[in-house]
Protein backbone atom coordinates (compact mmCIF):
# COMPACT_ATOMS: atom_id res chain seq x y z
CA UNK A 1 159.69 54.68 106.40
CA UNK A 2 162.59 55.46 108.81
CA UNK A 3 166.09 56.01 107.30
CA UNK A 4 168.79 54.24 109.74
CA UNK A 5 172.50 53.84 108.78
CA UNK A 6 174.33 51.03 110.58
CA UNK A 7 178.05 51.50 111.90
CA UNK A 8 179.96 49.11 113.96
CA UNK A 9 177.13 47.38 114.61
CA UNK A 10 174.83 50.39 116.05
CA UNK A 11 171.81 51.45 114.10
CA UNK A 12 170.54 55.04 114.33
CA UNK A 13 168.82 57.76 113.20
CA UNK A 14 168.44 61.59 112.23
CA UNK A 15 165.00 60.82 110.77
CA UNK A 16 162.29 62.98 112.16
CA UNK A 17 159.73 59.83 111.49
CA UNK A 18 162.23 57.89 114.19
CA UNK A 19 161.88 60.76 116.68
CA UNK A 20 158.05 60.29 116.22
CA UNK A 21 158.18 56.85 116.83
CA UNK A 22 160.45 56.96 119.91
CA UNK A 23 158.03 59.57 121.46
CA UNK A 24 155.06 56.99 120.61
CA UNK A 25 156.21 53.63 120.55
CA UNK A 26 159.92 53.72 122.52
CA UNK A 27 161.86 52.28 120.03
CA UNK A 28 165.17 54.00 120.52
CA UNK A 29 166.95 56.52 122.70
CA UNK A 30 167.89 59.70 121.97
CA UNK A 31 171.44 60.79 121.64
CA UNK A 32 171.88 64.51 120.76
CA UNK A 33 169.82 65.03 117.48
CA UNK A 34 169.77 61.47 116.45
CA UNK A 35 167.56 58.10 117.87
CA UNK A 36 169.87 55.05 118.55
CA UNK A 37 168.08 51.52 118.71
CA UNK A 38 169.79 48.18 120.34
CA UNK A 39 169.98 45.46 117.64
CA UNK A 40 166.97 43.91 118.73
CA UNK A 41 165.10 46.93 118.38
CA UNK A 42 166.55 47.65 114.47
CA UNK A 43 166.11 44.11 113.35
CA UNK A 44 162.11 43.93 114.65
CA UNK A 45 161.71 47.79 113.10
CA UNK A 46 163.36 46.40 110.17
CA UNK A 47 161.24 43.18 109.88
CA UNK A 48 157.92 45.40 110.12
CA UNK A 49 158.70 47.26 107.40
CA UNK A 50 159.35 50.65 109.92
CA UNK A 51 162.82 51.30 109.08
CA UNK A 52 165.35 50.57 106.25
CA UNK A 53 169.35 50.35 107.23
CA UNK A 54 171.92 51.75 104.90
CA UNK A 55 175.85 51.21 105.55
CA UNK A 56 177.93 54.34 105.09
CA UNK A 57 178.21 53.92 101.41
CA UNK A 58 174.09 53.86 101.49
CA UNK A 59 174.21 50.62 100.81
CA UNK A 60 170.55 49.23 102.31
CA UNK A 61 171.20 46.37 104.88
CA UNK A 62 168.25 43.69 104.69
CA UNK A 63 166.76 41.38 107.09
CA UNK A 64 169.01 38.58 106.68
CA UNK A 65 172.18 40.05 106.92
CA UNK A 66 171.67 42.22 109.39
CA UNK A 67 170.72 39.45 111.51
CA UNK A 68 173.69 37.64 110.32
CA UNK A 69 175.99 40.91 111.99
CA UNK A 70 174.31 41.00 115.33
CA UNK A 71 174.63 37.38 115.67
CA UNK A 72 178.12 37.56 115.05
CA UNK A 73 178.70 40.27 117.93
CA UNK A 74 176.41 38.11 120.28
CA UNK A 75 175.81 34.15 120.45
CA UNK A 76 172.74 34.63 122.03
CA UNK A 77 171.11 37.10 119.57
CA UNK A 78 168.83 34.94 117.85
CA UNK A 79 167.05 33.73 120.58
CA UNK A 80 166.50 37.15 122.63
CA UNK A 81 165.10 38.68 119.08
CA UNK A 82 162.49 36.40 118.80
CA UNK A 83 161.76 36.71 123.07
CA UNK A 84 161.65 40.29 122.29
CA UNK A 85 159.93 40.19 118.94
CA UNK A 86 157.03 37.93 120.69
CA UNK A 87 156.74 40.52 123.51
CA UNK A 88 156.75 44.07 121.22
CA UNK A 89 153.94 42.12 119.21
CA UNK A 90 152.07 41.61 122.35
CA UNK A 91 151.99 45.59 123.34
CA UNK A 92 154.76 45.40 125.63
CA UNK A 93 157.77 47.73 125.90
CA UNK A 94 161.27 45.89 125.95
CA UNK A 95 164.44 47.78 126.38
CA UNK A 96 168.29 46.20 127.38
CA UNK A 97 168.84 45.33 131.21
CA UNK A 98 172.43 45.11 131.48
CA UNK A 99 173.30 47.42 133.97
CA UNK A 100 170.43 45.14 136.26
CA UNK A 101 172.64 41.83 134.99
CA UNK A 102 169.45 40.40 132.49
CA UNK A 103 168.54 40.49 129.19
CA UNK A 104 165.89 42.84 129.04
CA UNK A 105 163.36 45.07 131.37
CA UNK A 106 159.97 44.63 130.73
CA UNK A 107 157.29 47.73 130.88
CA UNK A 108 153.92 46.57 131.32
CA UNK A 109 151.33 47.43 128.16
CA UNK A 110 150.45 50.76 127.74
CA UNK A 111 153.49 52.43 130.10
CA UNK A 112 156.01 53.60 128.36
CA UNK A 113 159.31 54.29 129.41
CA UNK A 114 159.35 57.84 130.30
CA UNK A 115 157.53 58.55 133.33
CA UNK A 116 157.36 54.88 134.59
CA UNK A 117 159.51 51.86 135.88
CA UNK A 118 159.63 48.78 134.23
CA UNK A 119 157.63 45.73 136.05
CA UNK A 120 159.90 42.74 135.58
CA UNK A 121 163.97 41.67 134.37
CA UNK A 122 163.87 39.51 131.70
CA UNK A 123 165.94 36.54 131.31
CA UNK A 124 165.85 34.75 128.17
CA UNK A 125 166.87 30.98 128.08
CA UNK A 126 166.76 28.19 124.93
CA UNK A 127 165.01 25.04 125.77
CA UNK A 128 168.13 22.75 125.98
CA UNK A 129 169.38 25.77 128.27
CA UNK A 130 170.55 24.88 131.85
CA UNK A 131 170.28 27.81 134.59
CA UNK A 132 171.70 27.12 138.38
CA UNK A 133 169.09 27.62 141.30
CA UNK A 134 171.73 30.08 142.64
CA UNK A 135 172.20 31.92 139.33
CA UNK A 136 168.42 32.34 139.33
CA UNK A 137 168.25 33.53 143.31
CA UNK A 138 170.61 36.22 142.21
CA UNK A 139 168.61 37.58 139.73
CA UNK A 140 165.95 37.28 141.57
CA UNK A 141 167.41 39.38 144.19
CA UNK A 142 168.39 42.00 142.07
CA UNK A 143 164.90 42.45 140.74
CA UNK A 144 163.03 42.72 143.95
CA UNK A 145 165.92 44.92 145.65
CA UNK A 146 164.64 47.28 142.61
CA UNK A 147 160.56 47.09 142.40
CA UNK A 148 160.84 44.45 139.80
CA UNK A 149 159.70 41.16 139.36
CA UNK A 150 162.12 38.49 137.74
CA UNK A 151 160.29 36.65 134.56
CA UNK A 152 162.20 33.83 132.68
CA UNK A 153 161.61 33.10 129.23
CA UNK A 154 162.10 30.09 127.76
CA UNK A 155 162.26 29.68 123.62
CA UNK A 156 161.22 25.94 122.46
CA UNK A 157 162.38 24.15 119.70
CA UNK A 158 159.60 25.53 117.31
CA UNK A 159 160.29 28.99 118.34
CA UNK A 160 157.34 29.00 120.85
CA UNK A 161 158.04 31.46 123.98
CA UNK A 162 157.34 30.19 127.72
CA UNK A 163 157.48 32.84 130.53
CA UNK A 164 157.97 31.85 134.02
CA UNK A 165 157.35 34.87 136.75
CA UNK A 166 159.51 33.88 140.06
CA UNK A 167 158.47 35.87 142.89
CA UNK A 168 160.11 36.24 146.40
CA UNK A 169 157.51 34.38 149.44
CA UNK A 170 158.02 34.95 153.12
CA UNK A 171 157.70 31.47 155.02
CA UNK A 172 156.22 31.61 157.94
């Protein structure tokens, strides 16, 4: 099992078992001689049973409260996890989008991250969620000015996952 200490709510790692599983899997980036996941990445390593998260005093960080400390730093936490939970259980590679203004970019199964581009930006929306038509042009704009489609997720009440591809079509 991976060793990962958590500070100021980053998770990495020194472990040569998380270098392994970066080269193989992409969970994490590297950073000098240690792998660094996002919180969604930790929490779903941590919820597999891959990696175990200490605090500086080696204090182990479980499940629960872990979750409790990203959700604290970001609203919206909750729901992306279990978007990019149901995803990573499907084969696909997720990774954060920010710098592309989405949740997450999406790497089609069995491409990994290194020598490839990711197929579509993620956005992730609750079921009560409201999203404006030009809000969703934008992003959709963004994603095909880069190679990328634009996929929406939607998370349901029972935490079932909906994903909606939009796609740009020329009118004749």
């Amino acid at each position: 099992m991976i060793k990962g200490t958590y500070v100021q709510g980053e998770v990495f790692s020194n472990d040569v078992l998380a270098d392994t599983l970066c080269n193989t899997k992409c969970f994490g980036e590297r950073a000098g001689e240690k792998v660094v996941y996002f919180p969604e990445e930790a929490l779903f390593l941590v919820e597999s049973g891959k990696l175990q998260v200490f605090d500086l005093k080696g204090k182990e960080i479980f499940f629960e409260n872990l979750l409790k400390k990203f959700s604290r730093k970001d609203g919206r936490f909750f729901l992306k996890y279990a978007i990019f939970s149901d995803l990573r259980k499907k084969g696909y590679v997720v990774k954060p989008a920010l710098k592309f203004g989405a949740d997450f970019r999406v790497y089609e199964k069995g491409r990994g991250v290194f020598k490839n581009h990711s197929f579509w930006l993620l956005e992730v929306l609750g079921e009560q969620a409201r999203i404006l038509i030009k809000d969703v042009v934008s992003k959709s704009r963004v994603a095909h000015s880069t190679k990328k489609k634009l996929m929406i997720a939607v998370l349901d009440g029972e935490g079932e996952a909906s994903y909606f591809e939009v796609c740009w079509r020329k009118m004749r």
